[in-house]
C-alpha atoms as a PDB file:
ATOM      1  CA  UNK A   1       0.000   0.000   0.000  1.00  0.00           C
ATOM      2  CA  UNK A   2       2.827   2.237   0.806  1.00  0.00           C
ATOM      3  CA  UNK A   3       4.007   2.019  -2.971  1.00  0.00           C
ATOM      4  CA  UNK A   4       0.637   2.097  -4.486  1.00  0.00           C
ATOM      5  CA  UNK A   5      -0.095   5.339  -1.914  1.00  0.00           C
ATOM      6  CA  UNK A   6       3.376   6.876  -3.601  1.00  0.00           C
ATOM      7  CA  UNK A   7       2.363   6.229  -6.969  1.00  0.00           C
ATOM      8  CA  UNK A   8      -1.255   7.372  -7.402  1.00  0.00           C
ATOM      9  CA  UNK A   9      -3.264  10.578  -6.077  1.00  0.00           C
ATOM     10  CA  UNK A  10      -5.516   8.603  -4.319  1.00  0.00           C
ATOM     11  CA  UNK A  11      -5.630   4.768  -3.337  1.00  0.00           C
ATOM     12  CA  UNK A  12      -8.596   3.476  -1.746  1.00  0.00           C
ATOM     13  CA  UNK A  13      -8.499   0.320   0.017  1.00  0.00           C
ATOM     14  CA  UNK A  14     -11.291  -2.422   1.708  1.00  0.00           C
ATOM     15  CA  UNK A  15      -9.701  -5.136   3.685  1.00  0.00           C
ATOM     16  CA  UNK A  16     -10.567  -9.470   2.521  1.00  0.00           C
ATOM     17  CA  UNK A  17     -10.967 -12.351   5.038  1.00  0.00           C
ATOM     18  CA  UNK A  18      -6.857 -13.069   5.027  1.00  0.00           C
ATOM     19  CA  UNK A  19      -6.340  -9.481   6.222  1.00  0.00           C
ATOM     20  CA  UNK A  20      -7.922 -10.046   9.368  1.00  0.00           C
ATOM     21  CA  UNK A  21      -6.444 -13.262  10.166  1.00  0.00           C
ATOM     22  CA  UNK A  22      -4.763 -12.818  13.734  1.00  0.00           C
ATOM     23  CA  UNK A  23      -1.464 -14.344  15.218  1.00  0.00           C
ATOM     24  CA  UNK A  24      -2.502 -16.498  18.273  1.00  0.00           C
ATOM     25  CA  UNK A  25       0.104 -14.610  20.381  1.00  0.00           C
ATOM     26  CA  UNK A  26      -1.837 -11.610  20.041  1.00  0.00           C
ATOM     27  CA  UNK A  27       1.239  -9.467  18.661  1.00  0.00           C
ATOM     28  CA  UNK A  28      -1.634  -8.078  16.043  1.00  0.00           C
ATOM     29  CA  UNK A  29      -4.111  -7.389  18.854  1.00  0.00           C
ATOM     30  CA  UNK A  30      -6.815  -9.241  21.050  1.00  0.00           C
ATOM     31  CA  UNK A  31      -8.628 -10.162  17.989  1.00  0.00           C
ATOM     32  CA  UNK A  32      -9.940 -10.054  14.763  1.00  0.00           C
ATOM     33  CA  UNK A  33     -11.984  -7.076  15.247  1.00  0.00           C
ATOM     34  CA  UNK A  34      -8.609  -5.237  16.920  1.00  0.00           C
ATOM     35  CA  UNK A  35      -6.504  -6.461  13.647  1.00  0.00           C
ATOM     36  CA  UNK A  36      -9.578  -4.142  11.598  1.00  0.00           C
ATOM     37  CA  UNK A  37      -8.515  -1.570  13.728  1.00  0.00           C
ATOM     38  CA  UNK A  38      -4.854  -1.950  12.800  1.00  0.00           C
ATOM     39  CA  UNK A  39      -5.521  -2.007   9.159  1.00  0.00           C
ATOM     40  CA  UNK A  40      -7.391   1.401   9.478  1.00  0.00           C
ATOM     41  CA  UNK A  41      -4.797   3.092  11.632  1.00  0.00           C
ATOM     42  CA  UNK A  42      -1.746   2.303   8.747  1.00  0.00           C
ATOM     43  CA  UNK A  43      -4.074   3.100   5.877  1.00  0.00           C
ATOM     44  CA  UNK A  44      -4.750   6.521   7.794  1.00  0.00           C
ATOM     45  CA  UNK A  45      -0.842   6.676   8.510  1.00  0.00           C
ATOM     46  CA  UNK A  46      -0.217   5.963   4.228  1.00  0.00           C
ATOM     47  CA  UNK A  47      -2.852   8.258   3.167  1.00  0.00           C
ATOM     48  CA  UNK A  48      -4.868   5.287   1.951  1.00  0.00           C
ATOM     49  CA  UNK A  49      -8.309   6.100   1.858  1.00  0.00           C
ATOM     50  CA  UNK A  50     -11.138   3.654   3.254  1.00  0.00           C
ATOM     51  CA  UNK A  51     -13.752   6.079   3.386  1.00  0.00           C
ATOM     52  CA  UNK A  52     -16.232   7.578   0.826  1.00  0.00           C
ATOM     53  CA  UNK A  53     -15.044  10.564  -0.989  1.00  0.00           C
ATOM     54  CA  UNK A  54     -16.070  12.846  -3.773  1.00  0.00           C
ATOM     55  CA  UNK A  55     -12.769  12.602  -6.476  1.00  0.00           C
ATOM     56  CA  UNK A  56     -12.196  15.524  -8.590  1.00  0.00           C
ATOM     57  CA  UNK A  57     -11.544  15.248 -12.866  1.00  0.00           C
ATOM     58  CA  UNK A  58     -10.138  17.591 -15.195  1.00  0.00           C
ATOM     59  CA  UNK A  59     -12.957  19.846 -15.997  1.00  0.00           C
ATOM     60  CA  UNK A  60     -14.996  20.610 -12.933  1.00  0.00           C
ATOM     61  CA  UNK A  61     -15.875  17.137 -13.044  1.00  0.00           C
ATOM     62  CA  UNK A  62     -15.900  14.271 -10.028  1.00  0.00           C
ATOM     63  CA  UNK A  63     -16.331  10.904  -9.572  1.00  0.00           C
ATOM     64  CA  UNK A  64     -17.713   9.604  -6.126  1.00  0.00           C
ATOM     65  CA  UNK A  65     -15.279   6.096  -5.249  1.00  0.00           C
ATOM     66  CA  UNK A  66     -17.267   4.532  -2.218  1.00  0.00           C
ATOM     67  CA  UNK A  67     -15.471   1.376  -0.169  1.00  0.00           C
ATOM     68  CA  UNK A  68     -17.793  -0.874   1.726  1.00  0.00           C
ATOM     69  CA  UNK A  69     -16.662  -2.915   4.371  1.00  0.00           C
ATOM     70  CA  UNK A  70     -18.376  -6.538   4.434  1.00  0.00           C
ATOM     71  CA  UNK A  71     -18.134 -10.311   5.338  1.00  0.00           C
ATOM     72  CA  UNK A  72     -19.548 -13.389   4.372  1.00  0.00           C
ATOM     73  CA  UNK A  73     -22.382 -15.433   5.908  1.00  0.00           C
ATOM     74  CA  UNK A  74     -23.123 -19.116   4.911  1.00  0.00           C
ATOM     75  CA  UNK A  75     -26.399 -18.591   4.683  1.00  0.00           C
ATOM     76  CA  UNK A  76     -25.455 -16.300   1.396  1.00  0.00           C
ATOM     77  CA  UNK A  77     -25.844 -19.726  -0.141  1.00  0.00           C
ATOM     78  CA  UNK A  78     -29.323 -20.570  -1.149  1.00  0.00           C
ATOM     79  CA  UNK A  79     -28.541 -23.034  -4.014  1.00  0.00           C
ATOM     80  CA  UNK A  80     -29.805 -26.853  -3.605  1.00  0.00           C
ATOM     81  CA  UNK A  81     -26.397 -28.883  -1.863  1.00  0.00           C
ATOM     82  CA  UNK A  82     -24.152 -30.918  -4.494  1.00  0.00           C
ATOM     83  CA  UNK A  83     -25.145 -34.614  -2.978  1.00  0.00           C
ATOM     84  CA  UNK A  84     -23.200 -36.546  -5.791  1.00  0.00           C
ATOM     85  CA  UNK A  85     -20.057 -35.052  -4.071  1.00  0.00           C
ATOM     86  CA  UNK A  86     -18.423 -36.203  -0.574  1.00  0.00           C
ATOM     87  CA  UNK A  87     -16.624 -32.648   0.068  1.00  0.00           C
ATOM     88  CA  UNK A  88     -15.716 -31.792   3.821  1.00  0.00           C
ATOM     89  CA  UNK A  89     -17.844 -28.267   4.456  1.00  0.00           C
ATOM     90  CA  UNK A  90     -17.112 -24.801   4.276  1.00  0.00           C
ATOM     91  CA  UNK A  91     -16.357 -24.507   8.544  1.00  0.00           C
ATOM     92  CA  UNK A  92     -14.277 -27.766   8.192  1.00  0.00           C
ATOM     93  CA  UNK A  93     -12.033 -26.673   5.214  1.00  0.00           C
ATOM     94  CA  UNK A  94     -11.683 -22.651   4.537  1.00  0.00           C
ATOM     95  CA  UNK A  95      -9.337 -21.426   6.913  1.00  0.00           C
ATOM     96  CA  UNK A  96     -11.106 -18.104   8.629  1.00  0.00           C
ATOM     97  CA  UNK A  97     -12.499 -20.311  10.911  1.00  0.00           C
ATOM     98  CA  UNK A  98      -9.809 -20.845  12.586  1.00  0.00           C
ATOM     99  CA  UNK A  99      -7.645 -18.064  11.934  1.00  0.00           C
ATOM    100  CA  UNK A 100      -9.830 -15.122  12.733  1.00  0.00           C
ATOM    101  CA  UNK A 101     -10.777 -14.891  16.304  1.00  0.00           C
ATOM    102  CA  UNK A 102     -14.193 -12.199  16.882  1.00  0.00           C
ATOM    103  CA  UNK A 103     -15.535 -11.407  20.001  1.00  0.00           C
ATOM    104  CA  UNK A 104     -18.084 -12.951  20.894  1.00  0.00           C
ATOM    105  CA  UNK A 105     -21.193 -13.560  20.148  1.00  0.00           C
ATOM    106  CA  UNK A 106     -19.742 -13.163  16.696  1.00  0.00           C
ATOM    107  CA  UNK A 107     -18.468 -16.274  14.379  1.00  0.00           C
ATOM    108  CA  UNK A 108     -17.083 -16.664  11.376  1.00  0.00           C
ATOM    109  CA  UNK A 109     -19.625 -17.636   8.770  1.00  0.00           C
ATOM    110  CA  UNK A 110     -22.552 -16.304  10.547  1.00  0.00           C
ATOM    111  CA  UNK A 111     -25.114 -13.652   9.588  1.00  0.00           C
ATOM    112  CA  UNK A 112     -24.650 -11.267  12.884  1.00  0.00           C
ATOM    113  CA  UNK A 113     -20.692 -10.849  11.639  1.00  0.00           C
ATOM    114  CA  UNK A 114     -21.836 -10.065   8.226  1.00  0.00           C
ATOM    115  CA  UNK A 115     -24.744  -7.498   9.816  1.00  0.00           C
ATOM    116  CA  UNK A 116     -21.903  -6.303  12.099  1.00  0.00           C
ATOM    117  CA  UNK A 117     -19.199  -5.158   9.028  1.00  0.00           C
ATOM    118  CA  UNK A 118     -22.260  -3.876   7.134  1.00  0.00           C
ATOM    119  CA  UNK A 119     -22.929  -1.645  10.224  1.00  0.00           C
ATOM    120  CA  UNK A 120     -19.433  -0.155  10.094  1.00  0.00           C
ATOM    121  CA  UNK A 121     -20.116   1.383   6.924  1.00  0.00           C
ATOM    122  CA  UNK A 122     -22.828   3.833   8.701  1.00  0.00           C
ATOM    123  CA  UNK A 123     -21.309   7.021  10.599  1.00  0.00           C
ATOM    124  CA  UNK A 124     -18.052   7.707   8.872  1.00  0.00           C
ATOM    125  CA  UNK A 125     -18.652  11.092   7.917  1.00  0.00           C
ATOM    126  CA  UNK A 126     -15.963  12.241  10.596  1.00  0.00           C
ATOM    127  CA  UNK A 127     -13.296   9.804   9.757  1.00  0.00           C
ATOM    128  CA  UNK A 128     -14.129  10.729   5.555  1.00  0.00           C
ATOM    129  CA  UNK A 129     -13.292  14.342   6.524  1.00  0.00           C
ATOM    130  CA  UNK A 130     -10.442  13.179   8.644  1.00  0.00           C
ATOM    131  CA  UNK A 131      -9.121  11.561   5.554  1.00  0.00           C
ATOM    132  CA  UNK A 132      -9.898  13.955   3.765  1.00  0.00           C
ATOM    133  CA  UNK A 133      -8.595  16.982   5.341  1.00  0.00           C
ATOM    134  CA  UNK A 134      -5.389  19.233   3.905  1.00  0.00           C
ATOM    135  CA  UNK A 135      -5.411  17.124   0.478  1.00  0.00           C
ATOM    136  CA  UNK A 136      -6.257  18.674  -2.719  1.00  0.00           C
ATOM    137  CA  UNK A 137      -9.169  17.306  -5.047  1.00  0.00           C
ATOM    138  CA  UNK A 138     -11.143  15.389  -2.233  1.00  0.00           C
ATOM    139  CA  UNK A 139     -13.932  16.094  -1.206  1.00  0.00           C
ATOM    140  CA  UNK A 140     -15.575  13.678   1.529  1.00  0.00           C
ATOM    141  CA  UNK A 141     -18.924  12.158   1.367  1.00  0.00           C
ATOM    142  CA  UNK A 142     -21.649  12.416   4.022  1.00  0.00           C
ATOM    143  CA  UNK A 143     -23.674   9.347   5.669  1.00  0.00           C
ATOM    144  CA  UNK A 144     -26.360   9.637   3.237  1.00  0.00           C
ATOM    145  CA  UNK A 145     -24.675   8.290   0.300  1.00  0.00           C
ATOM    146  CA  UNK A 146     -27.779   8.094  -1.602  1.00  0.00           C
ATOM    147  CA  UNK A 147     -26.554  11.604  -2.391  1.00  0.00           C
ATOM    148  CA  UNK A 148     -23.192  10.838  -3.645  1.00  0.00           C
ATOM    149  CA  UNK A 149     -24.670  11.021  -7.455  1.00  0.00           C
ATOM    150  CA  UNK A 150     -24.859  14.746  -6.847  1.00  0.00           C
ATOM    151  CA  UNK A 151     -22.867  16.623  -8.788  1.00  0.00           C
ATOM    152  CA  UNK A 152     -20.748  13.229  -9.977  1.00  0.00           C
ATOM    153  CA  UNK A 153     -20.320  11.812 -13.566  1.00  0.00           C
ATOM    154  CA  UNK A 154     -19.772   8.222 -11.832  1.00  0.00           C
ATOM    155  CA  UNK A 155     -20.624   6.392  -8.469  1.00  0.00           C
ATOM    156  CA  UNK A 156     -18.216   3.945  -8.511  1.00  0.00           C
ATOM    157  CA  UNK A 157     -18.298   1.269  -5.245  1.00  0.00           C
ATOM    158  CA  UNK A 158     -16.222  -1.772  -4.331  1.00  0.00           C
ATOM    159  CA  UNK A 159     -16.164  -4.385  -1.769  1.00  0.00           C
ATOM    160  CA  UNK A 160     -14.153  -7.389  -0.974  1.00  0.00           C
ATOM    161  CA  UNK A 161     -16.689  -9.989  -0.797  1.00  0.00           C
ATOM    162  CA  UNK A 162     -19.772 -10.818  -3.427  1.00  0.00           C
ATOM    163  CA  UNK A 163     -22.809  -8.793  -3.011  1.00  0.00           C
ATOM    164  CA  UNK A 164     -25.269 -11.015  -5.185  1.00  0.00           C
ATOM    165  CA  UNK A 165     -25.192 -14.599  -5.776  1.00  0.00           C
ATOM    166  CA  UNK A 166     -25.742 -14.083  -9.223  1.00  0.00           C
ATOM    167  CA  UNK A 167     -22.025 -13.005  -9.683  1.00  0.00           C
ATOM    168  CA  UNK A 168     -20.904 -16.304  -8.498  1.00  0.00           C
ATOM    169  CA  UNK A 169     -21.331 -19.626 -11.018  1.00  0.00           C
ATOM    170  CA  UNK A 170     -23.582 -21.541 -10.345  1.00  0.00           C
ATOM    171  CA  UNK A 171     -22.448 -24.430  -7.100  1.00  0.00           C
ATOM    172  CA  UNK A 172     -22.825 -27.775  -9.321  1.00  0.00           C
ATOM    173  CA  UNK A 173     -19.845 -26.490 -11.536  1.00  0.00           C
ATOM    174  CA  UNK A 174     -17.684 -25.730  -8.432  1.00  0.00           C
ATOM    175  CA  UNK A 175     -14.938 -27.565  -7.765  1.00  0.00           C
ATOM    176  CA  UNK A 176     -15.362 -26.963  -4.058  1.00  0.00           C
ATOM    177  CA  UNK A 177     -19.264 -26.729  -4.281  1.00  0.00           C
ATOM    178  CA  UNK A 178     -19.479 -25.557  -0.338  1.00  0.00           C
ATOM    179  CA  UNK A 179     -17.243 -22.780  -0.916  1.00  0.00           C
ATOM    180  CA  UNK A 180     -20.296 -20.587  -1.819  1.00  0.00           C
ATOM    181  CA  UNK A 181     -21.235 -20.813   2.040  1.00  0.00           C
ATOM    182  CA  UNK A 182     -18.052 -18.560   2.343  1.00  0.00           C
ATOM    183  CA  UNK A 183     -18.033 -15.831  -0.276  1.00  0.00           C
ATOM    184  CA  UNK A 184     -20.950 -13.152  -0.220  1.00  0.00           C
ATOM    185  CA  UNK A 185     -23.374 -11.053   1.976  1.00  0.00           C
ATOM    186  CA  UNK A 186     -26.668 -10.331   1.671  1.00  0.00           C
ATOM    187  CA  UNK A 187     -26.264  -7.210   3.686  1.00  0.00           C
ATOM    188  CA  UNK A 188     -24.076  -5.907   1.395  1.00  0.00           C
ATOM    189  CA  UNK A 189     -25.741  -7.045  -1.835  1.00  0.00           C
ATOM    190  CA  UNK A 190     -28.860  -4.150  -0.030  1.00  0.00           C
ATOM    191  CA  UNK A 191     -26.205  -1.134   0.615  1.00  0.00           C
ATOM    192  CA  UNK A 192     -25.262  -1.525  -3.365  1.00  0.00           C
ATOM    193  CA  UNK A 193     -29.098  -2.009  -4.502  1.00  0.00           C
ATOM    194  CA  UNK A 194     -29.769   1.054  -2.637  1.00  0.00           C
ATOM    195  CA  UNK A 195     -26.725   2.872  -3.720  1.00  0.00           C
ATOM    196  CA  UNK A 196     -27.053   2.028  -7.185  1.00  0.00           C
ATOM    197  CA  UNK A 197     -23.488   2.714  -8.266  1.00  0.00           C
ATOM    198  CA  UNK A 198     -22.843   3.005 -12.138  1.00  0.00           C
ATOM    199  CA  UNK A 199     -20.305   0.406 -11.310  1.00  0.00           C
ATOM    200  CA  UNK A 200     -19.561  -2.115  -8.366  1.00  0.00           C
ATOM    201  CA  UNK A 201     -15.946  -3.646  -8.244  1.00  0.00           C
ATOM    202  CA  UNK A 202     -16.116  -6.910  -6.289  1.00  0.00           C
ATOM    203  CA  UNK A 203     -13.342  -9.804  -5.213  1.00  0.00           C
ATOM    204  CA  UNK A 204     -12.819 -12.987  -3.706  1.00  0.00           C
ATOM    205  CA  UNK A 205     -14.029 -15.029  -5.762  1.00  0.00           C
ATOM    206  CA  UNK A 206     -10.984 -14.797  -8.310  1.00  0.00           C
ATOM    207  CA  UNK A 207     -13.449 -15.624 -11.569  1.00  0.00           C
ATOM    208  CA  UNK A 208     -13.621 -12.973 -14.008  1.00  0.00           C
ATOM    209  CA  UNK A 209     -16.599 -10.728 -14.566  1.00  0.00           C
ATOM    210  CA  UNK A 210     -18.744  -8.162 -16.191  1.00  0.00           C
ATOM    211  CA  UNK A 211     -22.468  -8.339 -16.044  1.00  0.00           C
ATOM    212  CA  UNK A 212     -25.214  -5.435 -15.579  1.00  0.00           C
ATOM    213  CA  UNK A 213     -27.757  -6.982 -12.808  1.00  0.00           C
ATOM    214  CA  UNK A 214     -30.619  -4.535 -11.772  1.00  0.00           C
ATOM    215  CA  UNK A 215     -29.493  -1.372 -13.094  1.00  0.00           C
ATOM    216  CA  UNK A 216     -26.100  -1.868 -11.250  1.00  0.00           C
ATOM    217  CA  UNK A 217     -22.843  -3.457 -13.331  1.00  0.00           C
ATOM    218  CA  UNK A 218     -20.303  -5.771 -12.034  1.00  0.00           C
ATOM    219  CA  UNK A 219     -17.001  -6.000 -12.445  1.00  0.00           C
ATOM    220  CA  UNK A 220     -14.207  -8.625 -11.316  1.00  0.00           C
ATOM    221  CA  UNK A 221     -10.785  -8.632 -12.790  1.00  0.00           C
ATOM    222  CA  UNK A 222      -8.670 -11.111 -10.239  1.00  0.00           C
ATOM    223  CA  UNK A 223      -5.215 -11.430 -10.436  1.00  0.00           C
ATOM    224  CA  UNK A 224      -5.528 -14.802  -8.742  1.00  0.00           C
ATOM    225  CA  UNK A 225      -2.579 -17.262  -7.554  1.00  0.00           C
ATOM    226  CA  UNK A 226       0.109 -18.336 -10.431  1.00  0.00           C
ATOM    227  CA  UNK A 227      -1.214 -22.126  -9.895  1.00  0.00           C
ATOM    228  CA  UNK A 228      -4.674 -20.590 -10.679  1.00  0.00           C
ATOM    229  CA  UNK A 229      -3.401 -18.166 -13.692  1.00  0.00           C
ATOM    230  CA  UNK A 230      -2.005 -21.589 -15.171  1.00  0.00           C
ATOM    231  CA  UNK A 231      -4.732 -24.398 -14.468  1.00  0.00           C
ATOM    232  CA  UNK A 232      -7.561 -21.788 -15.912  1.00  0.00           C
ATOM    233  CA  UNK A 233      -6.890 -18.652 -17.229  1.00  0.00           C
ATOM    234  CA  UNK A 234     -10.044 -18.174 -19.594  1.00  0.00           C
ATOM    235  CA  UNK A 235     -12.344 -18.315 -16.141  1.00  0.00           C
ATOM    236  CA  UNK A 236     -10.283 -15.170 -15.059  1.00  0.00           C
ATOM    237  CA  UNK A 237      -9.926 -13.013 -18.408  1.00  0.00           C
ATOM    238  CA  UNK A 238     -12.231  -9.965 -18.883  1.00  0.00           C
ATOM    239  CA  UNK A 239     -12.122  -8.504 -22.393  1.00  0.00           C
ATOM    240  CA  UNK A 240      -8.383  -7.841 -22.721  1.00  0.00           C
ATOM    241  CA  UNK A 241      -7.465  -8.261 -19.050  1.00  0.00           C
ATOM    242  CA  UNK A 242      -5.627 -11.833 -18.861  1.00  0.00           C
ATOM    243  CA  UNK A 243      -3.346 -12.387 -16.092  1.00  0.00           C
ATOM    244  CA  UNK A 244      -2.313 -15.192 -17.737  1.00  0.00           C
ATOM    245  CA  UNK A 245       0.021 -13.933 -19.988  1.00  0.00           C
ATOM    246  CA  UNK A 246       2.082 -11.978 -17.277  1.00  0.00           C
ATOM    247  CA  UNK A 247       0.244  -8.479 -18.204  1.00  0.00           C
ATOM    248  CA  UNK A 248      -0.701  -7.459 -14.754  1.00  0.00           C
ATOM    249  CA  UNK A 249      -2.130  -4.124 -15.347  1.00  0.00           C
ATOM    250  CA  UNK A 250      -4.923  -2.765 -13.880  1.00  0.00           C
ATOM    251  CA  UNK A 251      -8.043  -2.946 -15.397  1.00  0.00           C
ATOM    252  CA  UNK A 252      -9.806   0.406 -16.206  1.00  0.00           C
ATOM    253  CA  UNK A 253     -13.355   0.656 -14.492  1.00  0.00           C
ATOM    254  CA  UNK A 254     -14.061   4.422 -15.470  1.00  0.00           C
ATOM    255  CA  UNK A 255     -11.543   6.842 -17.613  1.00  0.00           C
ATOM    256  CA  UNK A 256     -12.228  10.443 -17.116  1.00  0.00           C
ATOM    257  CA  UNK A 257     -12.291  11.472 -20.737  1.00  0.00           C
ATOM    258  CA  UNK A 258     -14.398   8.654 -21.585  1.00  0.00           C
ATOM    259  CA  UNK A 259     -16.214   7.755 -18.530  1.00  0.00           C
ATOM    260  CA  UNK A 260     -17.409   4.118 -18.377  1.00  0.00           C
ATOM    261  CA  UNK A 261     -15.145   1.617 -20.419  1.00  0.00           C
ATOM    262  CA  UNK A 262     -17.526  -0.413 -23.034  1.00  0.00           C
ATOM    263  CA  UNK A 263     -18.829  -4.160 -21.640  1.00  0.00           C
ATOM    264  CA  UNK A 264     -15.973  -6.657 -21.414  1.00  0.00           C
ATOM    265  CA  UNK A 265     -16.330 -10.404 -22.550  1.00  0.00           C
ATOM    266  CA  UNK A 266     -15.930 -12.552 -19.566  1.00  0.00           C
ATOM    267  CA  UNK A 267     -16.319 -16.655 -19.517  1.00  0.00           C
ATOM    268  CA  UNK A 268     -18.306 -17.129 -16.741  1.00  0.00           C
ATOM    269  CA  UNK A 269     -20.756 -13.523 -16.167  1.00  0.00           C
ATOM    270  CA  UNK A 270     -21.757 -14.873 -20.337  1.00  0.00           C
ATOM    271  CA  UNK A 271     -22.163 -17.798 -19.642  1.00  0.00           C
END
């Protein structure tokens, strides 16, 4: 982040599961919940931005970039199990269950952790003008981000985790059917519908994507792991993104001289 912080105006940053994995020691702090803390305090000492803001263009113009903290909830999955398969499940075999630690009564892979991120995204005016504060062409954004259209050519939004189980492929052609029990929130999939971003960058899932689902397009471009980049690189391509090949450049969500790049080809959001 400290690179990324010295290379653009303005990074903006929302942490995954594997960030707030905690040492057992307790050298990153009491918990889970204390590692979140951690995260924000370094992003706030790099200038990294983890609150909404209001970014100005060339021309008057601004974009309004909106982070949304989240977690996954097993429940997320409402697809018929894969019986044909003997697979241990999702609390058995992903590892945040056993190396985040919440206090309690939150657990990983239930619904009151994935109500409890959701909540953190309420009340950050102060912190947004915090971040804010002293640095030229920001301009934070209130609570009531239902407003952050004003006065903005683009609402653009990102989380970690999926907000819509459409944006996932289907479970029977997962190789590791129960790992849909660990990879979206419902409570997040409502802040975006009532956002309505042009555009909503999502992760996780590392499986390419572009798709338009209720007014509101999605947009995955995962880097992945190298073993992954090898074994199946057309289910992580999006138009010309291909991580394959050893290209690693971004890929362009909005360009402010020609605002929203054109729908991208992507295996699985055609299929």
């Amino acid at each position: 982040m400290a690179l990324l912080s010295s290379s653009f105006g303005a990074v903006f940053f929302v942490p995954g599961n594997h960030d707030v994995w905690c040492r057992r020691d307790g050298s990153e702090g009491a918990d889970s919940s204390a590692k979140l803390a951690r995260l924000e305090s370094v992003c706030e000492s790099l200038g990294v931005l983890t609150t909404p803001q209001r970014v100005a263009l060339a021309g008057g113009e601004s974009v309004a970039v909106v982070p949304l903290l989240s977690f996954y909830h097993a429940s997320f999955d409402t697809e018929p199990d894969v019986t044909r398969l003997r697979l241990p499940s999702a609390r058995a075999s992903v590892s945040d269950y056993k190396a985040t630690r919440w206090p309690r009564p939150l657990a990983c892979g239930g619904e009151p952790l994935a109500e409890w991120f959701d909540a953190l995204n309420d009340g950050r005016a102060d912190c947004a003008a915090m971040q804010a504060a002293g640095r030229t062409g920001l301009t934070p954004l209130g609570d009531d981000l239902a407003g952050a259209r004003g006065g903005c050519t683009a609402v653009i939004s990102f989380s970690h985790f999926v907000p819509r189980i459409e944006l996932v492929p289907e479970k029977r052609y997962l190789v590791y059917p129960p790992l849909m029990q660990a990879v979206g929130s419902r409570p997040l999939g409502r802040r975006v519908a009532a956002l309505q971003p042009d555009v909503h960058v999502f992760g996780h899932t590392h499986f390419g994507w572009d798709d338009r689902v209720d007014g509101v397009r999605y947009v995955q471009a995962a880097l992945a792991t190298p073993h992954e980049r090898a074994r199946r690189p057309a289910s992580l391509a999006v138009g010309d993104f291909r991580p394959d090949t050893g290209s690693l450049a971004p890929l362009c969500v909005f360009d402010a001289s020609r605002g929203l790049p054109a729908p991208r080809r992507a295996a699985w959001s055609d299929h």
